[in-house]
C-alpha atoms as a PDB file:
ATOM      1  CA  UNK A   1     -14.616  -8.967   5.628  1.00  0.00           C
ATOM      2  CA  UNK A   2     -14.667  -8.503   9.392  1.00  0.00           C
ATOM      3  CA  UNK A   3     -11.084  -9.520   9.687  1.00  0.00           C
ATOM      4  CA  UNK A   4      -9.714  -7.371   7.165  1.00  0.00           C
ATOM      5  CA  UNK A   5      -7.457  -4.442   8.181  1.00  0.00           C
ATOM      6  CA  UNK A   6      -9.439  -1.136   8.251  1.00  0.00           C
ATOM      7  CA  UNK A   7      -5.721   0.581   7.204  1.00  0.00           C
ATOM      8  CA  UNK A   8      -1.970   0.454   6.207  1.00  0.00           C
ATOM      9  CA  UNK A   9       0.665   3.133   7.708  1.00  0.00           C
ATOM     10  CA  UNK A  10       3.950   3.730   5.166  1.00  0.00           C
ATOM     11  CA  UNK A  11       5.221   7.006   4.202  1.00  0.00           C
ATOM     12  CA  UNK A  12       5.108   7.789   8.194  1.00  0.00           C
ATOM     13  CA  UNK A  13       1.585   7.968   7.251  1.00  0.00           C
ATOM     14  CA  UNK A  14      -1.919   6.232   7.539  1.00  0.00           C
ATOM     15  CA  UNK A  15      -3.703   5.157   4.101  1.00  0.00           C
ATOM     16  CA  UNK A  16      -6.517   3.358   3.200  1.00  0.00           C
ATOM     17  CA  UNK A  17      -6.746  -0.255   1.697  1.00  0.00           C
ATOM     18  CA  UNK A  18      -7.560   1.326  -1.811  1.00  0.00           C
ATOM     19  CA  UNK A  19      -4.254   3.492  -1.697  1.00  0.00           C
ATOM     20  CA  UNK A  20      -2.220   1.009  -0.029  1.00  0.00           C
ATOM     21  CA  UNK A  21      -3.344  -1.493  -3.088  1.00  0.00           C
ATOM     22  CA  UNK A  22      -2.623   1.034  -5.680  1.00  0.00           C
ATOM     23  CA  UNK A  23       0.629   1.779  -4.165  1.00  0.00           C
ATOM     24  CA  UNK A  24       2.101  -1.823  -3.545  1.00  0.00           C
ATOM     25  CA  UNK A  25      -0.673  -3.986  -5.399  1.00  0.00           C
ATOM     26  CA  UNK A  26      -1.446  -7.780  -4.009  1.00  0.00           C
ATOM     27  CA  UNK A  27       0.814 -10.548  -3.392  1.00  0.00           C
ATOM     28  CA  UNK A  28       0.783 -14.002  -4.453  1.00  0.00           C
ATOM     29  CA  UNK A  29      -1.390 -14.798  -1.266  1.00  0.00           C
ATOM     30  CA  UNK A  30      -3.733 -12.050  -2.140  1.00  0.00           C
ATOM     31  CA  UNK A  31      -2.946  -9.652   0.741  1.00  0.00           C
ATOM     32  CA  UNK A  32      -2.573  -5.817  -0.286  1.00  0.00           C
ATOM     33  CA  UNK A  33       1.276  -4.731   0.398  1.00  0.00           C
ATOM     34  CA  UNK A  34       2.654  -8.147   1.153  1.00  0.00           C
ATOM     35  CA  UNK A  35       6.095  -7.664   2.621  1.00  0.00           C
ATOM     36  CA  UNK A  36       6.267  -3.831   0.828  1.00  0.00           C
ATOM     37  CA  UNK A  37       8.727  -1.700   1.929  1.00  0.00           C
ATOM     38  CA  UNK A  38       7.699   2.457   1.685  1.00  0.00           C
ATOM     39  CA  UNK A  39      10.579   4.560   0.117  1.00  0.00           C
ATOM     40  CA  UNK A  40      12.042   4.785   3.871  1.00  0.00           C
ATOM     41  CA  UNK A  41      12.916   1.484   3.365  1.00  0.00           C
ATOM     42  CA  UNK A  42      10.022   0.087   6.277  1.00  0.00           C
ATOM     43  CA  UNK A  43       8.017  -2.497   6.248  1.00  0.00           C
ATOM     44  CA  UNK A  44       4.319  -1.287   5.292  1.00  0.00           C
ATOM     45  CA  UNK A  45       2.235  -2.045   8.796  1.00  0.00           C
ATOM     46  CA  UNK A  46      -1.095  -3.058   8.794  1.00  0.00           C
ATOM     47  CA  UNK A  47      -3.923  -1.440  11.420  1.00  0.00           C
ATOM     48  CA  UNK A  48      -5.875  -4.612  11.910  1.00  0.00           C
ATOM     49  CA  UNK A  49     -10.112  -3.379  13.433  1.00  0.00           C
ATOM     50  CA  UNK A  50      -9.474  -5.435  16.691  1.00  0.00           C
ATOM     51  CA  UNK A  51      -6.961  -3.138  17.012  1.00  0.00           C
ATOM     52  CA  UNK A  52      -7.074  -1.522  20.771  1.00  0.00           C
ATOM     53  CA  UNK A  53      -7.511   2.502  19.718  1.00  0.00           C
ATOM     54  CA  UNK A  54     -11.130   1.592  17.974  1.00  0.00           C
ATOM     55  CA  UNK A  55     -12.910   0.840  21.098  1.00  0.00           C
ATOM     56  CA  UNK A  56     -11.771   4.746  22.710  1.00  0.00           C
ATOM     57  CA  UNK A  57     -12.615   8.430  22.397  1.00  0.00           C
ATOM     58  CA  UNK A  58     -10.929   9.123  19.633  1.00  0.00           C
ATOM     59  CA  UNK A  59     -11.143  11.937  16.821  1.00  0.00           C
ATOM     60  CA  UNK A  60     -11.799  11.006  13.260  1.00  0.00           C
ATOM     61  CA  UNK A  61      -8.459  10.780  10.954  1.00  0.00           C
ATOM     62  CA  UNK A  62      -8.106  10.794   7.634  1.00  0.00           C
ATOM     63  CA  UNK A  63      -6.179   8.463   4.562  1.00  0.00           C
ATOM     64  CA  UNK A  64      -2.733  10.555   3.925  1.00  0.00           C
ATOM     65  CA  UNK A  65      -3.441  10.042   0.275  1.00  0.00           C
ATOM     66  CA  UNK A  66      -6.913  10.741  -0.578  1.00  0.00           C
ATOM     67  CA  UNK A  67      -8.247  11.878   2.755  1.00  0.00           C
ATOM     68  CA  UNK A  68     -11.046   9.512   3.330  1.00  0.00           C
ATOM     69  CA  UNK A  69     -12.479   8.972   7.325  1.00  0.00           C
ATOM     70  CA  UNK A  70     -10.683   6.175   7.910  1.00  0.00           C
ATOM     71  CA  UNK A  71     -11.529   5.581  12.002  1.00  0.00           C
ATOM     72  CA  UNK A  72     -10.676   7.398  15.127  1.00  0.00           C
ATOM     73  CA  UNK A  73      -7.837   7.794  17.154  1.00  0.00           C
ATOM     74  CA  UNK A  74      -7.644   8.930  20.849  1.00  0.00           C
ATOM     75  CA  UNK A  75      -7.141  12.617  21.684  1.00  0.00           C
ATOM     76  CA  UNK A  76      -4.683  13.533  24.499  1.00  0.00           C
END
């Protein structure tokens, strides 16, 4: 869906949905890593699309589990 987040950071990391739900599964409301905690004891975050660094110049980065193009962030 549109509104769906494009990626999840833990582990001081970004990951894909797939990893994120393999890591912390769904929660009763269906949402992938629904009040998780990481093993640094922090909330997972969620990287919603409307997010403000998709609509830069930003360089491609990748899922910190599996490595797949997950958007772009900006370059300083």
């Amino acid at each position: 869906m549109k509104h769906d987040p494009i990626a999840y950071t833990y582990e001081t990391n970004i990951h894909c949905p797939k990893c994120a739900e393999e890591r912390f599964g769904r929660g009763i409301h269906g949402f992938i890593a629904e009040d998780s905690y990481d093993s640094e004891g922090n909330l997972v975050g969620v990287v919603p699309s409307w997010d403000s660094w998709c609509n830069q110049e930003w360089d491609e980065f990748p899922c910190g589990s599996c490595g797949q193009k997950l958007g772009y962030y900006k370059t300083l």
